[in-house]
Protein backbone atom coordinates (compact mmCIF):
# COMPACT_ATOMS: atom_id res chain seq x y z
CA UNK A 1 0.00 0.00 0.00
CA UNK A 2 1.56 3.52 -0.86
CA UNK A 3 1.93 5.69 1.62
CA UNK A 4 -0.88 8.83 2.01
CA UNK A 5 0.93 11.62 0.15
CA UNK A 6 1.09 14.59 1.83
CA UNK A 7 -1.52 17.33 2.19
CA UNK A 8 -1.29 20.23 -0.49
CA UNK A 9 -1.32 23.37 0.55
CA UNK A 10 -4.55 24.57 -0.86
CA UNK A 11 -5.73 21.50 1.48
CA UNK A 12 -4.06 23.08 4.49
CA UNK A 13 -4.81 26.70 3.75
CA UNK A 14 -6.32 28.69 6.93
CA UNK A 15 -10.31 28.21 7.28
CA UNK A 16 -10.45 32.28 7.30
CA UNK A 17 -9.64 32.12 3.48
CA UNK A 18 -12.90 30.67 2.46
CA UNK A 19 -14.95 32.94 4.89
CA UNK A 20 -12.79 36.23 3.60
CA UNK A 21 -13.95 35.54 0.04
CA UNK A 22 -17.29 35.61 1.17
CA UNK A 23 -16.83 38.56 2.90
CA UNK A 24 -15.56 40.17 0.21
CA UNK A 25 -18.42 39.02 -2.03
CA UNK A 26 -20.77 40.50 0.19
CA UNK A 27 -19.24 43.90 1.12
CA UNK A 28 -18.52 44.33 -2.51
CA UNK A 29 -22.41 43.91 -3.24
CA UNK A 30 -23.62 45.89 0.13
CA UNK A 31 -21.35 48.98 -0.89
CA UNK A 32 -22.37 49.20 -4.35
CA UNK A 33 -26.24 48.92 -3.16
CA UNK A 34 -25.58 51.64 -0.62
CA UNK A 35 -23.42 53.60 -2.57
CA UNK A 36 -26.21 53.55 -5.78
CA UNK A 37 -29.09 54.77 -2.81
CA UNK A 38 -27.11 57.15 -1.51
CA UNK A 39 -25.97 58.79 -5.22
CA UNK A 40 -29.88 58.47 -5.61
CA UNK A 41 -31.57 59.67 -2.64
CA UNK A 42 -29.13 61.57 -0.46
CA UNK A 43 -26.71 63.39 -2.88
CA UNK A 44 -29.76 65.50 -3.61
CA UNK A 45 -30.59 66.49 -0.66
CA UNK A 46 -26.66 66.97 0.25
CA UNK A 47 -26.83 69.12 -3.22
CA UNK A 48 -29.51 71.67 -1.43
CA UNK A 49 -27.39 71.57 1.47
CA UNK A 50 -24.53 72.92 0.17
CA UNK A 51 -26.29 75.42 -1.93
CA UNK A 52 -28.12 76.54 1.70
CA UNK A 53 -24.20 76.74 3.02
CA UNK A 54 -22.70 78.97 -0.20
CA UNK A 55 -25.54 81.27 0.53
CA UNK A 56 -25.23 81.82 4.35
CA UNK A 57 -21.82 82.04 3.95
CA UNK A 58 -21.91 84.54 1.15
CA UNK A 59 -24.44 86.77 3.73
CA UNK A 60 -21.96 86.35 6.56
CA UNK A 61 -19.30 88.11 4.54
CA UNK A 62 -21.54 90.89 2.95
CA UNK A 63 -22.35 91.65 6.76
CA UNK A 64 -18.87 92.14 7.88
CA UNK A 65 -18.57 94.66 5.55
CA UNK A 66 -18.90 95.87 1.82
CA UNK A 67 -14.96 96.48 1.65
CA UNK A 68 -14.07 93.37 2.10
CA UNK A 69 -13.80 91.20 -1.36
CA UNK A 70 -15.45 87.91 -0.88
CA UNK A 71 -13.34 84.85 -1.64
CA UNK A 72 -14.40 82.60 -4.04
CA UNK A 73 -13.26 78.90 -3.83
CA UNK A 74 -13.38 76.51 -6.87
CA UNK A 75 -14.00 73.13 -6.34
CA UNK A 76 -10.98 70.60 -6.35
CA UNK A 77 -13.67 68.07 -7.95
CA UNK A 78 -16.84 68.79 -9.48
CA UNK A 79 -19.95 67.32 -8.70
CA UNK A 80 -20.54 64.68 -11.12
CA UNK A 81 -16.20 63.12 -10.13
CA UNK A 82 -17.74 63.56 -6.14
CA UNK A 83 -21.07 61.83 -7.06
CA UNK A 84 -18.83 58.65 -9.03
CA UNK A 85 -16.08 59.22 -6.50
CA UNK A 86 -19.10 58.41 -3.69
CA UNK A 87 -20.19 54.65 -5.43
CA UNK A 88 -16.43 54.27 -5.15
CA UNK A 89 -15.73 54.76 -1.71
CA UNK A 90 -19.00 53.17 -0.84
CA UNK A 91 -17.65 49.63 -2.53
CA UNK A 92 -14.13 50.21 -0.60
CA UNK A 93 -15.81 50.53 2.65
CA UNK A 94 -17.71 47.90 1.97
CA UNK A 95 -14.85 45.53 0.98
CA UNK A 96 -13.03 47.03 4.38
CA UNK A 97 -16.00 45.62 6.37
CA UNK A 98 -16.70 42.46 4.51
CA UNK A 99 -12.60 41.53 5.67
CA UNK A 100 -12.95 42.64 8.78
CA UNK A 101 -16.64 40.72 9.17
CA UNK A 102 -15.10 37.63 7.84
CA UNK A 103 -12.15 37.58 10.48
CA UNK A 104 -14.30 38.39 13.38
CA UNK A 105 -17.20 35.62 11.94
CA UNK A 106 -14.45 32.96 12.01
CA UNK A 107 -13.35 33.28 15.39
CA UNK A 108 -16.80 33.07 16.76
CA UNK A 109 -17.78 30.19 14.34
CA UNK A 110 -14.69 28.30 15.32
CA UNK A 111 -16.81 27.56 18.54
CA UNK A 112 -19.69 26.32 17.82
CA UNK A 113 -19.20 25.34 14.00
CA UNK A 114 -22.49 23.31 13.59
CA UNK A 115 -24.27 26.70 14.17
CA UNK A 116 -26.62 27.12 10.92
CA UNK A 117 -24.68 30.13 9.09
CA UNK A 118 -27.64 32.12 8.08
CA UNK A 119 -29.37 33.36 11.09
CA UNK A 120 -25.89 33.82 12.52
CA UNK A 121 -25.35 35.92 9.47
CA UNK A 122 -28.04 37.69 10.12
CA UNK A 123 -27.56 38.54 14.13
CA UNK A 124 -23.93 39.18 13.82
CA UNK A 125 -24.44 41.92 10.93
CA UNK A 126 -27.22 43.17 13.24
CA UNK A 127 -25.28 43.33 16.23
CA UNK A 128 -22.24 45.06 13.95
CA UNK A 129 -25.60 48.09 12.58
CA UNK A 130 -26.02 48.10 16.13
CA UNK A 131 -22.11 49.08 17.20
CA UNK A 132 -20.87 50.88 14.29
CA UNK A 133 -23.85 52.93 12.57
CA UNK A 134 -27.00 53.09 14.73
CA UNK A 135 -25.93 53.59 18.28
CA UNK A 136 -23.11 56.33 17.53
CA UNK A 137 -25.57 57.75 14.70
CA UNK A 138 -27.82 58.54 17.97
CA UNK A 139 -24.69 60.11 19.70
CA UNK A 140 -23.54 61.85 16.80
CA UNK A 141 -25.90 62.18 13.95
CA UNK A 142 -24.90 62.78 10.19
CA UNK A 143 -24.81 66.25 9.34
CA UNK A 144 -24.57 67.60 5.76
CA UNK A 145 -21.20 68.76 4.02
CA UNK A 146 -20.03 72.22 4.71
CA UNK A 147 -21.72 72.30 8.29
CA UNK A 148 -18.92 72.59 10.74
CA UNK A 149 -15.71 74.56 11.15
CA UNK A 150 -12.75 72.90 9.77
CA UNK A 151 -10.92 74.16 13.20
CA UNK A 152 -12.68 71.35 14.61
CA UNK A 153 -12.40 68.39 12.02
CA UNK A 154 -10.06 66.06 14.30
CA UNK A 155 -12.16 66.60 17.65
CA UNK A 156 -15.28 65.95 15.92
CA UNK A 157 -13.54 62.77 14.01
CA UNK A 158 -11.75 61.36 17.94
CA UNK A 159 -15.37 61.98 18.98
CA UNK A 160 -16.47 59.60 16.63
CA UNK A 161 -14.20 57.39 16.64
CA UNK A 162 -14.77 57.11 20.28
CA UNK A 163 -18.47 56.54 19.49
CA UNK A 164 -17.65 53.73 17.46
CA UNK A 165 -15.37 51.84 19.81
CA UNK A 166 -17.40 51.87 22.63
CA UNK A 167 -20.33 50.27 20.40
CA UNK A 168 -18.07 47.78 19.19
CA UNK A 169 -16.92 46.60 23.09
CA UNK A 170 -20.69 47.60 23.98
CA UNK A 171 -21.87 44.44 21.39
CA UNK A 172 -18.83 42.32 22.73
CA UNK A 173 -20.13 42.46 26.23
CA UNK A 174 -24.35 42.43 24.96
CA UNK A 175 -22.72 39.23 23.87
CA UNK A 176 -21.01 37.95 26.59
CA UNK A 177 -23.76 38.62 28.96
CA UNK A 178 -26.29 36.51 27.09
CA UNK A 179 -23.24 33.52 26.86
CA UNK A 180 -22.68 33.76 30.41
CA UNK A 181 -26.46 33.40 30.97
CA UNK A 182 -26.98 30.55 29.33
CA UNK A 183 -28.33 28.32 31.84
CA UNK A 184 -31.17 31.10 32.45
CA UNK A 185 -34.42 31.27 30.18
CA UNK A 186 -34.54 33.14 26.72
CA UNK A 187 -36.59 36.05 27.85
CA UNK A 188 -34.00 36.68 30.51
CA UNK A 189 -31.10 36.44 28.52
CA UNK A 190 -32.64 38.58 26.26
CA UNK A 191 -34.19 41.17 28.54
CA UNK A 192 -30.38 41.37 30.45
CA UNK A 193 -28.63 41.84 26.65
CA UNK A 194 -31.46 44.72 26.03
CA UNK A 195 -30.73 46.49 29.29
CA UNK A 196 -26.83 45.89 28.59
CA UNK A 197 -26.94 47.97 24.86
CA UNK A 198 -28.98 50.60 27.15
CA UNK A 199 -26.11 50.99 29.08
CA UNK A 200 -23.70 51.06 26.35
CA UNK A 201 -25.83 53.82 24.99
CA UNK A 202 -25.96 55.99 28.00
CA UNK A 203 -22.42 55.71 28.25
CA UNK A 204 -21.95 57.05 25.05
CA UNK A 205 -24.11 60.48 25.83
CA UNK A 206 -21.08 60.82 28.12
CA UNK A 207 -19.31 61.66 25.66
CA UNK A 208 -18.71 65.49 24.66
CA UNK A 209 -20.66 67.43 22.08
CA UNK A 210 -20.74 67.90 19.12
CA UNK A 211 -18.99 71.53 19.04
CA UNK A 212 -20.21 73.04 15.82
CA UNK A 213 -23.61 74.73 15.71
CA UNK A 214 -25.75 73.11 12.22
CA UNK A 215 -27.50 76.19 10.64
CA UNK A 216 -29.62 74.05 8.37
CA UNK A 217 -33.60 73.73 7.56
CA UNK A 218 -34.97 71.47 10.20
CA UNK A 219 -36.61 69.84 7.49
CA UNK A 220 -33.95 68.99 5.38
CA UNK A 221 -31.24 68.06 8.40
CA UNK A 222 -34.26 65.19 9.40
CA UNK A 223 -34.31 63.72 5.70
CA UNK A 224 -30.71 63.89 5.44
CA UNK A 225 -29.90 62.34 8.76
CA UNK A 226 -33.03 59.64 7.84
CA UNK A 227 -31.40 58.36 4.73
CA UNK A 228 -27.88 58.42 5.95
CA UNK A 229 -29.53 55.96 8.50
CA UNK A 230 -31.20 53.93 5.94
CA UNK A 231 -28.40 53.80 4.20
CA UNK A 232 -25.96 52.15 6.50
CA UNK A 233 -29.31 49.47 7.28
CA UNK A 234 -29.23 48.93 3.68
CA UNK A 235 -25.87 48.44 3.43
CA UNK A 236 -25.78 45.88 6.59
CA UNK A 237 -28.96 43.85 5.39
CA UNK A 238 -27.96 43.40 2.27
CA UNK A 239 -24.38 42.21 3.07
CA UNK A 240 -26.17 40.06 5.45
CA UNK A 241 -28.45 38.75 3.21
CA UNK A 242 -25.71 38.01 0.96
CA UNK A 243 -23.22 36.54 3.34
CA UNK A 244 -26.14 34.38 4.64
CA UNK A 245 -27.00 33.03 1.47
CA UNK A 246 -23.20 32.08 0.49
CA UNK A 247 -22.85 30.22 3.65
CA UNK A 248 -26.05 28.50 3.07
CA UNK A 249 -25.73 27.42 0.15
CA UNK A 250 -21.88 26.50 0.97
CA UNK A 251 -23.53 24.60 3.82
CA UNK A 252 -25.87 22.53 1.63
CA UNK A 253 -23.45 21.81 -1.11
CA UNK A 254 -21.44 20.32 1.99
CA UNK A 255 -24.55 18.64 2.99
CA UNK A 256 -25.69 17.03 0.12
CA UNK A 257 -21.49 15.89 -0.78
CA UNK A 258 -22.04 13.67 2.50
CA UNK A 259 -19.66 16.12 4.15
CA UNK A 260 -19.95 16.79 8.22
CA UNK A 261 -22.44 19.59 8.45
CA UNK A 262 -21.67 23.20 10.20
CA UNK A 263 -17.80 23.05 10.19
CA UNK A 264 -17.27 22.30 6.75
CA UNK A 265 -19.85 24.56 5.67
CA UNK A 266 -18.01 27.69 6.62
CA UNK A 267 -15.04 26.01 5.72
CA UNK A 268 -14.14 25.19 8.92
CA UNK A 269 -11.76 21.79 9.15
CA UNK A 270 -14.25 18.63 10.81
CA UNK A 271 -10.67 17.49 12.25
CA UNK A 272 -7.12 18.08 13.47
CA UNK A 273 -5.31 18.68 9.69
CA UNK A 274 -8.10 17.72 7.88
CA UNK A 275 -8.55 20.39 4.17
CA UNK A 276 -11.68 22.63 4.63
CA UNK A 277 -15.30 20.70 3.96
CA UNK A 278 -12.98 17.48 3.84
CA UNK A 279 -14.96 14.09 4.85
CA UNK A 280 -13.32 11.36 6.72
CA UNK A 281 -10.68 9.42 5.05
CA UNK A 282 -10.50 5.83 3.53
CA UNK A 283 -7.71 3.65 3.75
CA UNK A 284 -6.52 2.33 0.77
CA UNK A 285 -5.83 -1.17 0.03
């Protein structure tokens, strides 16, 4: 009988790999669906916005006097290169989070790798809305461009930056409290995770101001703020939806191959050196 040759090393290769390719698949789609709702929706509102700014700025420098010469700035970009340059950065972002979403997914999955991968799609994206858009969104909501002085760009960006990681170790510990009360009912796991993001939100109206005043319509601020919300539940749902459906389908491919289900489904190894969705070995005679 020969001996078993070796494993290759696409057999070998880390169980991240297959999970960062769907990540990327997904984050890919997510920012091109936000990025083609924002171009559509908010950019004209954001358009009105900065049309509202020209003009109050133009009447703050008639009132300070008639002999000074007002300064006219043109545009680095124009608007059309902004509104392309906006689907662009939308599909980067979205390919940032997919990698990041992938890394994160595999270290939880590594635990319990029998877990079906679409609802765990779906509440891990939800917890991420949760910690990166929606709960620092309600500490520092989306303002239009041009509202703000640029003296204050990098305390308003540590600001949010500081939003953002206390969401993220806000969602680690929502999560952590509902693992650590697992021998409890549903309800009160559930009721102690709801009072835990509570907390994480009161914690973040600790946080400072925003410094800058926002001399814009009331009406217009609401839908702008409104849609940049939608947008980043857009982009989340969809890259759910899409990440869930990879890994499901991945998972009954797997399935129906007579592979072990859950762990080689998300690519995860069923044994000790065993290649991603690999089934047990036969000896050969």
């Amino acid at each position: 009988m020969p001996p078993p040759s070796p494993p290759s090393s696409s057999s070998s290769s880390s169980p991240v790999l297959p999970l960062l390719g769907r990540g990327l698949v997904a984050g890919g789609t997510a920012g091109l669906t936000a990025g083609l709702f924002s171009l559509l929706l908010a950019e004209p509102l954001m358009d009105r916005a900065i049309r509202a700014e020209e003009k109050r700025a133009a009447a703050q420098e008639h009132a300070h006097g008639a002999g000074q010469s007002a300064q006219h700035h043109e545009e680095l970009f124009t608007r059309s290169t902004q509104h392309a340059g906006l689907v662009v950065t939308a599909i980067v972002a979205g390919l940032a989070i997919g990698a990041l979403f992938a890394v994160a997914y595999a270290l939880v999955h590594r635990r319990d790798p029998r877990a079906d991968p679409w609802p765990r799609a779906l509440t891990f994206a939800g917890a991420a809305f949760l910690a990166v858009s929606l709960l620092p969104g309600l500490r520092y909501p989306a303002n239009p461009p041009g509202v703000g002085d640029a003296g204050t760009v990098g305390d308003r960006q540590a600001m949010w930056l500081a939003s953002i990681v206390i969401g993220v170790l806000g969602m680690i510990l929502v999560r952590q409290v509902y693992v650590r009360l697992s021998a409890r009912t549903v309800p009160v796991r559930q009721i102690a995770a709801a009072l835990t993001v509570a907390a994480v939100l009161a914690v973040l109206f600790l946080l400072p101001d925003n410094p800058d005043p926002v001399p814009v319509d009331a009406t217009l601020l609401w839908d702008f703020r409104v849609l940049s919300v939608a947008s980043q539940a857009l982009l989340w749902a969809v890259f759910a939806a899409v990440f869930g459906g990879l890994g499901l389908r991945s998972f009954r491919e797997r399935a129906a191959g007579g592979a072990p289900m859950g762990a080689s489904a998300a690519g995860v190894p069923s044994r000790p050196g065993a290649a991603p969705g690999a089934g047990p070995t036969t000896p050969r005679r």
